[in-house]
Protein backbone atom coordinates (compact mmCIF):
# COMPACT_ATOMS: atom_id res chain seq x y z
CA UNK A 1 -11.89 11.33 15.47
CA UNK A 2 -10.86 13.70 12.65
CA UNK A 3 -12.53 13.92 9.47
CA UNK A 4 -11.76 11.85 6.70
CA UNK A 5 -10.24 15.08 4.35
CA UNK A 6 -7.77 16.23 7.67
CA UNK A 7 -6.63 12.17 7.96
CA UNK A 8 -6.34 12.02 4.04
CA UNK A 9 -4.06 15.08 4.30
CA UNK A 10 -2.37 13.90 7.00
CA UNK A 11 -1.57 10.49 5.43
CA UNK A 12 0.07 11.90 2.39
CA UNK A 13 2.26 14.19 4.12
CA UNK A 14 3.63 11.19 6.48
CA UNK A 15 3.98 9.15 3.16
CA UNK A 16 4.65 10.51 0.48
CA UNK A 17 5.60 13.94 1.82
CA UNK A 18 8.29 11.94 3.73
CA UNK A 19 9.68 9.51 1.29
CA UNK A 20 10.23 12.48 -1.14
CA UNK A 21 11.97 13.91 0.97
CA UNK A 22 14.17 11.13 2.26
CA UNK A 23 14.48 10.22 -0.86
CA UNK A 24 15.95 13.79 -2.06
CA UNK A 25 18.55 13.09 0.90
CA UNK A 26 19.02 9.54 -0.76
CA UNK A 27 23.18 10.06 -1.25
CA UNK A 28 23.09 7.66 -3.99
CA UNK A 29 20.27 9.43 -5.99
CA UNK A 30 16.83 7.71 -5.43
CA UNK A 31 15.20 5.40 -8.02
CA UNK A 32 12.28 4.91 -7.13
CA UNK A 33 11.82 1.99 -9.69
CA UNK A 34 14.20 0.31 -8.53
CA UNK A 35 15.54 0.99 -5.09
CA UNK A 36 12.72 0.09 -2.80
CA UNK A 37 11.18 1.93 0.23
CA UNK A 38 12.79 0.16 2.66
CA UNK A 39 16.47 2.01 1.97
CA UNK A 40 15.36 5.19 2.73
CA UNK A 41 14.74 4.53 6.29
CA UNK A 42 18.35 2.69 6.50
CA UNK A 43 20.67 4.54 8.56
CA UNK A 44 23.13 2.87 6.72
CA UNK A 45 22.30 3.68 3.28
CA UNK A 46 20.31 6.73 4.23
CA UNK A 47 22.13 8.40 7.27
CA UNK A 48 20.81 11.52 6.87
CA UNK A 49 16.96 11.53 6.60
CA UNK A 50 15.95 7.87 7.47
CA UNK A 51 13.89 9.00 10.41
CA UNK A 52 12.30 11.00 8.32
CA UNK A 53 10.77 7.60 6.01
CA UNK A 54 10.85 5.57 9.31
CA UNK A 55 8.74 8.02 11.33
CA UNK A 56 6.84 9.12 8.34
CA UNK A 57 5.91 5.64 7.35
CA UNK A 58 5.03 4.69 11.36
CA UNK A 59 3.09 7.38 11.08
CA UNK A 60 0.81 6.43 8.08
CA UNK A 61 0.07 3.08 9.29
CA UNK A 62 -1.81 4.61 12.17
CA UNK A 63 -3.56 6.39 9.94
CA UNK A 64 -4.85 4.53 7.56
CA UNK A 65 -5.85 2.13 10.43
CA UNK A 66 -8.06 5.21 11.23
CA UNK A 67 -9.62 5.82 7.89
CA UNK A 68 -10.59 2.06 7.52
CA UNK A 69 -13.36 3.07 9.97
CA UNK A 70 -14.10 5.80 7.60
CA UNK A 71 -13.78 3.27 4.46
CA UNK A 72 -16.34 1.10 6.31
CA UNK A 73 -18.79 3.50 6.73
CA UNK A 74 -18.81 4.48 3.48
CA UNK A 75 -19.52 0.56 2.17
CA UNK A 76 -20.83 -0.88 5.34
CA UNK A 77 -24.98 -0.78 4.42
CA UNK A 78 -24.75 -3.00 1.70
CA UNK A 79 -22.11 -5.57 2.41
CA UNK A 80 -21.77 -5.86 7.06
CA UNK A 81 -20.03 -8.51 6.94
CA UNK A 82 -17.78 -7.86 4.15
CA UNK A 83 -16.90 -4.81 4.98
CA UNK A 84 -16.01 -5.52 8.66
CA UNK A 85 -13.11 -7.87 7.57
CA UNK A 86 -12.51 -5.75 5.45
CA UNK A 87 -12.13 -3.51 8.33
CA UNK A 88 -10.12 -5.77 10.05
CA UNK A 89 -7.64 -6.57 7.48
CA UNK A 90 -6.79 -3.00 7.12
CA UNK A 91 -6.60 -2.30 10.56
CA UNK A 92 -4.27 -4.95 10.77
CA UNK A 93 -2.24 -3.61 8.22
CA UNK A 94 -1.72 -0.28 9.39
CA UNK A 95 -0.52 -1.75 12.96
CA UNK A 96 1.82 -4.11 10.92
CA UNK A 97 3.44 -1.18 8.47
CA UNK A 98 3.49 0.63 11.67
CA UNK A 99 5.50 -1.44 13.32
CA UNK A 100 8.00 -2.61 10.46
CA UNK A 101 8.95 1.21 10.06
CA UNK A 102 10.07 1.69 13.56
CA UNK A 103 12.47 -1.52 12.67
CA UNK A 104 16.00 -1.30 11.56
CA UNK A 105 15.54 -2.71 7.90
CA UNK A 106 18.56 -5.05 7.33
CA UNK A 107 19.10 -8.82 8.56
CA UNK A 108 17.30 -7.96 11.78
CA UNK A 109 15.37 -10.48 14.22
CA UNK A 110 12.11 -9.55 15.96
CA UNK A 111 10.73 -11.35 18.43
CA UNK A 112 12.88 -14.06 16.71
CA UNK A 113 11.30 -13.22 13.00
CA UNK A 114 14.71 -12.87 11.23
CA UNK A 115 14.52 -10.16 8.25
CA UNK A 116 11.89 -8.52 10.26
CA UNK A 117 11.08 -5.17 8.54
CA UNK A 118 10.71 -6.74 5.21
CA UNK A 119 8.63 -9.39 6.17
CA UNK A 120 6.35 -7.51 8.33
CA UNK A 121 6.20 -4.89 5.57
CA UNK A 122 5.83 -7.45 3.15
CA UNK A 123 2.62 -8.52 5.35
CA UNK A 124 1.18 -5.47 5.56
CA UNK A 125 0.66 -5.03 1.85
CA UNK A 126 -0.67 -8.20 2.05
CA UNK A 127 -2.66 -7.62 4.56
CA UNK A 128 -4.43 -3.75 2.50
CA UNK A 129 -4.91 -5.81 -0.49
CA UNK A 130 -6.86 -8.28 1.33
CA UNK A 131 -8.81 -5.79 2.84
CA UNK A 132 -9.36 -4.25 -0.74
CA UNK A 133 -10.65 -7.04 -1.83
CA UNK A 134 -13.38 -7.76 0.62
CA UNK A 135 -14.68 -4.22 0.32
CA UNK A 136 -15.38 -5.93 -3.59
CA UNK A 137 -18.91 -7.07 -3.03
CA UNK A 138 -20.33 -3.94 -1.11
CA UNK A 139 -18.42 -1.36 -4.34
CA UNK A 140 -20.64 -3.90 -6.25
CA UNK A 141 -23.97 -3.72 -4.85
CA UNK A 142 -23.77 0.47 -4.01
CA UNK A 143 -26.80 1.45 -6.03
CA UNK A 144 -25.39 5.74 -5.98
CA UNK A 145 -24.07 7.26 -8.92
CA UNK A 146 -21.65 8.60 -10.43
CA UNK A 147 -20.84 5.54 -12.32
CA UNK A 148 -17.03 6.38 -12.93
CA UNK A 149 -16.71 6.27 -8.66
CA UNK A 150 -17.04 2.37 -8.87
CA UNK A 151 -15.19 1.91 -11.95
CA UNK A 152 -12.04 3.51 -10.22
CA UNK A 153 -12.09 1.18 -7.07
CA UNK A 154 -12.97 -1.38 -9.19
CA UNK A 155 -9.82 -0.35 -11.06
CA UNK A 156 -7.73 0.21 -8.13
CA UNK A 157 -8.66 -3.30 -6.57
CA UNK A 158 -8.42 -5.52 -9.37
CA UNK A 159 -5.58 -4.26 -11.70
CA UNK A 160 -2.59 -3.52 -9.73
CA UNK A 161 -2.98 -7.08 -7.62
CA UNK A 162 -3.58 -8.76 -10.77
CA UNK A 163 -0.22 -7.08 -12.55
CA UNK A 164 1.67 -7.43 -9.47
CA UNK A 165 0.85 -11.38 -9.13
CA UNK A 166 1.50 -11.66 -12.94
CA UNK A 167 5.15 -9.71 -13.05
CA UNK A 168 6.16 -10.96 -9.76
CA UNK A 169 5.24 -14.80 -10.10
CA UNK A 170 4.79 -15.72 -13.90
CA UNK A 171 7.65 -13.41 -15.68
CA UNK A 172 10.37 -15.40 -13.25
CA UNK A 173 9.00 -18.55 -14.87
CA UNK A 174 8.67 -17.47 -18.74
CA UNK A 175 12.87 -15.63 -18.09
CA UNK A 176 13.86 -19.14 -16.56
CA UNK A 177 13.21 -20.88 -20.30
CA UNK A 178 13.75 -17.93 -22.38
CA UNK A 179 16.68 -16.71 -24.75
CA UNK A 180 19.47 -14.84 -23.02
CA UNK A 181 17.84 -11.81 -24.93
CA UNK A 182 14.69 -12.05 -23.44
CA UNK A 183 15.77 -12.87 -20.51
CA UNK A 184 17.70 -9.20 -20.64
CA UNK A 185 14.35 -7.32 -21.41
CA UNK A 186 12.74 -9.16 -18.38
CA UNK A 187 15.56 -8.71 -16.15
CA UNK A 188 16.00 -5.06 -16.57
CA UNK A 189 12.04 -4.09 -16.88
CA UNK A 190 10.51 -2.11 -13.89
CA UNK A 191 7.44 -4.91 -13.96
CA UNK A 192 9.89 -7.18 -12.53
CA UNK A 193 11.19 -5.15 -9.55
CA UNK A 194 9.76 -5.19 -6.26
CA UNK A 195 10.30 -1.54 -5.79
CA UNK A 196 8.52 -0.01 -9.05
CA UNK A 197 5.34 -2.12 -7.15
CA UNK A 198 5.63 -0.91 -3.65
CA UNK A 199 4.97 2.54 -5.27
CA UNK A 200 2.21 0.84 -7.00
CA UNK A 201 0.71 -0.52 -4.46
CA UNK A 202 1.18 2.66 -2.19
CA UNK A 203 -0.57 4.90 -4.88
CA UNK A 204 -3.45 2.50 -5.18
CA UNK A 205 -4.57 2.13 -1.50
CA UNK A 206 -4.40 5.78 -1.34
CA UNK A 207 -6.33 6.35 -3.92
CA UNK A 208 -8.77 3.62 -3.10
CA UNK A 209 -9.30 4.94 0.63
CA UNK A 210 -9.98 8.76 -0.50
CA UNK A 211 -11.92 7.68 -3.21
CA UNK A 212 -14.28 5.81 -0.78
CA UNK A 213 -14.47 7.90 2.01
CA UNK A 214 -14.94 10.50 -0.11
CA UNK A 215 -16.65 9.58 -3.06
CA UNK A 216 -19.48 7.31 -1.55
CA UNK A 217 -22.51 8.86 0.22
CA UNK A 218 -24.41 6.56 2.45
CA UNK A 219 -28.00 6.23 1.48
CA UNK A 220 -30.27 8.55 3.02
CA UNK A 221 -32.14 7.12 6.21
CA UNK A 222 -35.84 6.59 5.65
């Protein structure tokens, strides 16, 4: 298998490498806090370059399936159990985002699943935060410095999932009983759209996967 820095390179030019450049193709002008993934691999709202997300996106999800064998490596001597869901999760997430990119995204059935793309990409996220979140207790107990290398996954973990949950669940609630100007502020902020937090989300795992694989040094065998 290649090393982690060739799949780490590889994995940003499939994503973000491609969505930039889908998204300069975007005929309506891209906004990316606003307009989420998901339209630039529409041949109907991106006709000219949404192979280029849908390929580019297929692409990453068997990739970062590969690197979770990397991520568990890293993590695996102090938390085996953890980190193999963990393993899992994120395995299963890369085979899910693969699979929702090579989907028309629109009101299309899979297998019966109507809305298919977003559901399955919906479940992949799902699916990488999960597997985040199990790596938790190994980040925890890794006794190797430097200090500021377990702050950041700490970081990346717990803060977007916790923002994301908060602006995607309880702002809906607190604009349903506010004033009409409030409920413009809410309605027009980026913490509100789903968009603004795929990027989010994106950015984090990324981060959170390089930072692992190569930030952490298992502990020399005795």
């Amino acid at each position: 298998m290649p090393p982690p820095k060739v799949l780490l390179v590889a994995l940003a030019l499939s994503f973000f490498g491609a969505l930039l450049v889908a998204a300069a193709a975007f005929p309506a002008g891209y906004d990316w806090r606003h307009t989420v993934m998901s339209s630039l691999a529409s041949p109907r709202e991106n006709p000219k370059a949404f192979r280029i997300a849908s390929y580019g996106m297929a692409a990453s999800g068997f990739l970062l399936s590969l690197l979770a064998f990397y991520v568990r490596g890293s993590l695996q001597p102090h938390a085996p159990r953890w980190t193999a869901w963990a393993r899992l999760f994120f395995v299963l997430g890369g085979a899910l985002l693969t699979i929702s990119a090579l989907i028309t995204p629109g009101h299309y059935a899979f297998f019966g699943l109507a809305k298919a793309h977003a559901k399955l990409a919906q479940a992949a996220g799902i699916a990488f935060s999960i597997g985040m979140a199990l790596n938790l207790p190994a980040i925890l107990r890794y006794p190797v410095q430097p200090a500021w290398v377990r702050g950041t996954a700490l970081f990346l973990v717990v803060v977007p999932v916790s923002l994301y949950l908060v602006c995607r669940n309880i702002l809906p609630t607190v604009e349903a009983f506010a004033s009409s100007s409030v409920q413009q502020t809410i309605h027009g902020s980026i913490l509100g759209s789903l968009a603004f937090w795929e990027w989010v989300g994106s950015v984090s795992v990324y981060l959170f996967v390089a930072l692992v694989t190569l930030g952490y040094k298992p502990p020399p065998r005795t």
